[in-house]
Every structure is written in structure tokens, then in C-alpha cells.
C-alpha atoms as a PDB file:
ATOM      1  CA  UNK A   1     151.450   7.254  73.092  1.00  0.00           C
ATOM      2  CA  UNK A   2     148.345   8.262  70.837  1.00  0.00           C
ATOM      3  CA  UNK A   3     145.989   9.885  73.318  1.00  0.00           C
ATOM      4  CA  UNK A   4     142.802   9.233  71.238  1.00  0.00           C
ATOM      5  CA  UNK A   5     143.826   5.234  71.820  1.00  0.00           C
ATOM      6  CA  UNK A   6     143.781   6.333  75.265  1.00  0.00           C
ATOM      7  CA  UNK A   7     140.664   7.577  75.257  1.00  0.00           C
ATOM      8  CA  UNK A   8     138.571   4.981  73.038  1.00  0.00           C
ATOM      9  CA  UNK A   9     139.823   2.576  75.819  1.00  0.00           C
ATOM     10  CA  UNK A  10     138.613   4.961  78.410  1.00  0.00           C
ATOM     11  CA  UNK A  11     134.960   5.223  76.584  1.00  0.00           C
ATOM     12  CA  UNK A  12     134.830   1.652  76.206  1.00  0.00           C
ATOM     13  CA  UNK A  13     134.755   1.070  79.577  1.00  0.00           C
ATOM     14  CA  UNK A  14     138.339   0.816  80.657  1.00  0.00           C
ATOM     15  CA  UNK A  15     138.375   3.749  82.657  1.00  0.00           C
ATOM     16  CA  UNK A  16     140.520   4.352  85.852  1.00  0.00           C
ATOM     17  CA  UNK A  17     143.317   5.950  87.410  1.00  0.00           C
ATOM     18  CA  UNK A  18     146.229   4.589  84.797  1.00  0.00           C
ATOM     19  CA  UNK A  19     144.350   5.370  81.865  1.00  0.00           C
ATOM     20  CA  UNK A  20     143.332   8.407  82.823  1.00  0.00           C
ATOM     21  CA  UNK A  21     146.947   9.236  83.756  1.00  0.00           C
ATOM     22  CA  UNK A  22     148.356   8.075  80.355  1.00  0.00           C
ATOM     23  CA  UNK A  23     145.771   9.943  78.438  1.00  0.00           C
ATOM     24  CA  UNK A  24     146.779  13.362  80.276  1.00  0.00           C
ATOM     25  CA  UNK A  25     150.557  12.832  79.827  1.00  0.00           C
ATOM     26  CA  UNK A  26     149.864  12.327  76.390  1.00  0.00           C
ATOM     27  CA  UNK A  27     147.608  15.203  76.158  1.00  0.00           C
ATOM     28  CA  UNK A  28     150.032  17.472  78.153  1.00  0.00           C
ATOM     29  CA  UNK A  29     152.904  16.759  75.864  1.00  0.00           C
ATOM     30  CA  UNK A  30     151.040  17.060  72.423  1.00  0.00           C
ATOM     31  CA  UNK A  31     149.794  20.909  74.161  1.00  0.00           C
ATOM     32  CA  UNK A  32     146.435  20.267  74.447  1.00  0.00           C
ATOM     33  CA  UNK A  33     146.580  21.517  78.136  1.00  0.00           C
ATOM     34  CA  UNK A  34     142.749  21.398  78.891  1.00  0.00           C
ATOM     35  CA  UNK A  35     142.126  18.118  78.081  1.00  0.00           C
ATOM     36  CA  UNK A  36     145.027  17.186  79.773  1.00  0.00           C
ATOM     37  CA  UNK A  37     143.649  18.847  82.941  1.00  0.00           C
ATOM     38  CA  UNK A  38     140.297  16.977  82.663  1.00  0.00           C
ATOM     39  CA  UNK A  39     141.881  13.526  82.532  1.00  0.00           C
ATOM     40  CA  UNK A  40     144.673  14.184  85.222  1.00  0.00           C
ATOM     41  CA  UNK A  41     141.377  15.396  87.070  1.00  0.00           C
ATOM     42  CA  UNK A  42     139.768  12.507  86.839  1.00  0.00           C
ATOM     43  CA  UNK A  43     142.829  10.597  87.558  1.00  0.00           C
ATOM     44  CA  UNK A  44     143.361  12.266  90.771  1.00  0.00           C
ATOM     45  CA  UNK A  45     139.670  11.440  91.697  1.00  0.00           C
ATOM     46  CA  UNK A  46     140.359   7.684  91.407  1.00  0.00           C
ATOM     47  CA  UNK A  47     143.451   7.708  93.888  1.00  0.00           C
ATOM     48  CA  UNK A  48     144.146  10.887  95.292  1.00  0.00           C
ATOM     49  CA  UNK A  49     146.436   8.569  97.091  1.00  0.00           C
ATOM     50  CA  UNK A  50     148.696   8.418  94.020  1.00  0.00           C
ATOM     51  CA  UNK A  51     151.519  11.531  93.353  1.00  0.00           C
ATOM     52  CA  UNK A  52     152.078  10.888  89.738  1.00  0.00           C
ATOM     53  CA  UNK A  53     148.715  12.220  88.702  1.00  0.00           C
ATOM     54  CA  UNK A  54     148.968  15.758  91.134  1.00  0.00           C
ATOM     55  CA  UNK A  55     152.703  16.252  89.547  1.00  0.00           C
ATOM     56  CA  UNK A  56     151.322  16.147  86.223  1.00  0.00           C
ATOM     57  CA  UNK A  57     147.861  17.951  87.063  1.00  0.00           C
ATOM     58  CA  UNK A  58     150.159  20.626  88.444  1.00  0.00           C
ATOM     59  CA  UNK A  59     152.811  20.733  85.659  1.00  0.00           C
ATOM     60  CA  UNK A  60     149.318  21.095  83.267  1.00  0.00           C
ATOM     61  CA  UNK A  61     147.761  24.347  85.110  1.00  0.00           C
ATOM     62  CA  UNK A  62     151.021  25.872  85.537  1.00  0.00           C
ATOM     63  CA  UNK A  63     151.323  25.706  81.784  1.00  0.00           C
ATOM     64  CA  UNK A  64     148.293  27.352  81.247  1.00  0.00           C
ATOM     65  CA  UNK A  65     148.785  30.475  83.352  1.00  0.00           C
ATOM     66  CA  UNK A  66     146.967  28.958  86.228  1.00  0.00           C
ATOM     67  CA  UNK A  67     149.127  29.279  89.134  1.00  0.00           C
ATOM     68  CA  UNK A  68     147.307  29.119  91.616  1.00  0.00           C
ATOM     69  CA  UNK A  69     145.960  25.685  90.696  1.00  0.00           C
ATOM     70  CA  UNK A  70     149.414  24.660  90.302  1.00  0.00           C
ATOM     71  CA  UNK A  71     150.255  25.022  94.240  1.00  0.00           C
ATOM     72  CA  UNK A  72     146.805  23.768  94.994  1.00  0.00           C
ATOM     73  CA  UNK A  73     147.482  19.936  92.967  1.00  0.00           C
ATOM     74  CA  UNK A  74     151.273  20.577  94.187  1.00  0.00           C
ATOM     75  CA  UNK A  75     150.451  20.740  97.590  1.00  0.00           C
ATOM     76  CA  UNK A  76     148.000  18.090  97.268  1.00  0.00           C
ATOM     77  CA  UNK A  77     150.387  16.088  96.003  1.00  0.00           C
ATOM     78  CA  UNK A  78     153.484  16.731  98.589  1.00  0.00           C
ATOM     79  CA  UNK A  79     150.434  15.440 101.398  1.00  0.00           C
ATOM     80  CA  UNK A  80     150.014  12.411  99.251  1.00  0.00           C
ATOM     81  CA  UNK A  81     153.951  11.719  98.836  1.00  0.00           C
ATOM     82  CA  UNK A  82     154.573  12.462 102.723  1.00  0.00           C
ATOM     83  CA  UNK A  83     152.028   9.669 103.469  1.00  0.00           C
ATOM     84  CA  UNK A  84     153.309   7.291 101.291  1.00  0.00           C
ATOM     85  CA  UNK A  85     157.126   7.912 102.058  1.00  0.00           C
ATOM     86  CA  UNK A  86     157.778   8.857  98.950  1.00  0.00           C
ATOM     87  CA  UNK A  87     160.671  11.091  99.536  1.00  0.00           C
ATOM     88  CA  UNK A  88     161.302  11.497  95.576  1.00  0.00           C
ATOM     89  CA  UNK A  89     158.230  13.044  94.643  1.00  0.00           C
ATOM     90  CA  UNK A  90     158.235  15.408  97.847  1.00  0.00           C
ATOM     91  CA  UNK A  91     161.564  16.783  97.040  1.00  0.00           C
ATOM     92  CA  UNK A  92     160.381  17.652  93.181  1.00  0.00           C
ATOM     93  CA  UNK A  93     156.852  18.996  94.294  1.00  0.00           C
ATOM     94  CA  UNK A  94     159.156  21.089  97.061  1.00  0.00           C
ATOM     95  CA  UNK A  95     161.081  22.363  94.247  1.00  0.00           C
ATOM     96  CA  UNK A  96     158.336  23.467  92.130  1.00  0.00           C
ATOM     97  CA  UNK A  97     156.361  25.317  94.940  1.00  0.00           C
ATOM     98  CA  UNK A  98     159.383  27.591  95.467  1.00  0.00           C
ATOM     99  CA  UNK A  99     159.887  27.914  92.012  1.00  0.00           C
ATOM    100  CA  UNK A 100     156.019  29.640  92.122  1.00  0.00           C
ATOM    101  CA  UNK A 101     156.805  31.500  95.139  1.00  0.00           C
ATOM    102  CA  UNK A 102     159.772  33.029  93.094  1.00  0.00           C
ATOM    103  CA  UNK A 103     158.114  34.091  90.331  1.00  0.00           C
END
């Protein structure tokens, strides 16, 4: 998806956590990696709740060089996906953590 649709949604007041999600995804895979932090930011800010949004915030810092911000919205995340039962998400967030602790 276009992320500048995204975002004139977003600035026309149809902000919140799915938007903001879809606009960093979109951001993230077209490379621009700091915008793609601020949304997936913001996205984590409206449900912190939700493990999508730390997976991706995570993926997006690690990209960038920022490791240690990756384990911090990874490990963020794994608490969110351990309340929620959601055994899927743990196990990739798992995965990635001891992929950072390899490297």
C-alpha cells in the first residue's frame, strides 16, 4: 500500500493504532526506516496491548543499526504476546532476541 494514502488519512483525522500500523509497514518496506519508526511509535502508543506493532517497531530499529532498541520493542512485545496468549508471536520475538544476542 501507498504510505502517503496512509498518511493523508492519518492527517485527516483518521488516526489510530491500524493506520498507524499500515503506514509503518509500508514505510518499512519502501526503506524509509525513520518514518517507519515514528508511525510504529505511535502505533504502539495507541495499544501497547497489540504485538504486531512492537514486531514491526523492532524489525525497523534493527534495520537501522539500532540494536538496542530492537530488544527493547522485542521484549516489549514478547510481555504483550504472553498476556494475550499469543504463543505465535512469542515464539518469533524469542527467535529474534537470540538472534541479537548472537550477533
Amino acid at each position: 500500500m501507498n504510505p502517503e494514502a496512509i498518511e493523508k488519512l492519518i492527517n485527516q483525522g483518521r488516526d489510530g493504532y491500524e493506520a498507524r500500523l499500515a503506514a509503518g509497514q509500508a514505510r518499512l518496506k519502501n526503506g524509509d526506516i525513520e518514518k517507519a519508526i515514528e508511525h510504529l511509535e505511535k502505533a504502539t502508543g495507541f495499544k501497547p496491548d497489540q504485538t504486531m506493532a512492537w514486531q514491526e517497531l523492532g524489525r525497523a530499529r534493527n534495520e537501522c543499526g539500532d540494536a538496542g532498541g530492537a530488544r527493547e520493542a522485542w521484549q516489549r512485545g514478547l510481555g504483550a504476546a504472553r498476556e494475550n496468549g499469543d504463543k505465535q508471536a512469542e515464539k518469533v520475538m524469542v527467535v529474534w532476541l537470540r538472534r541479537l544476542d548472537k550477533a
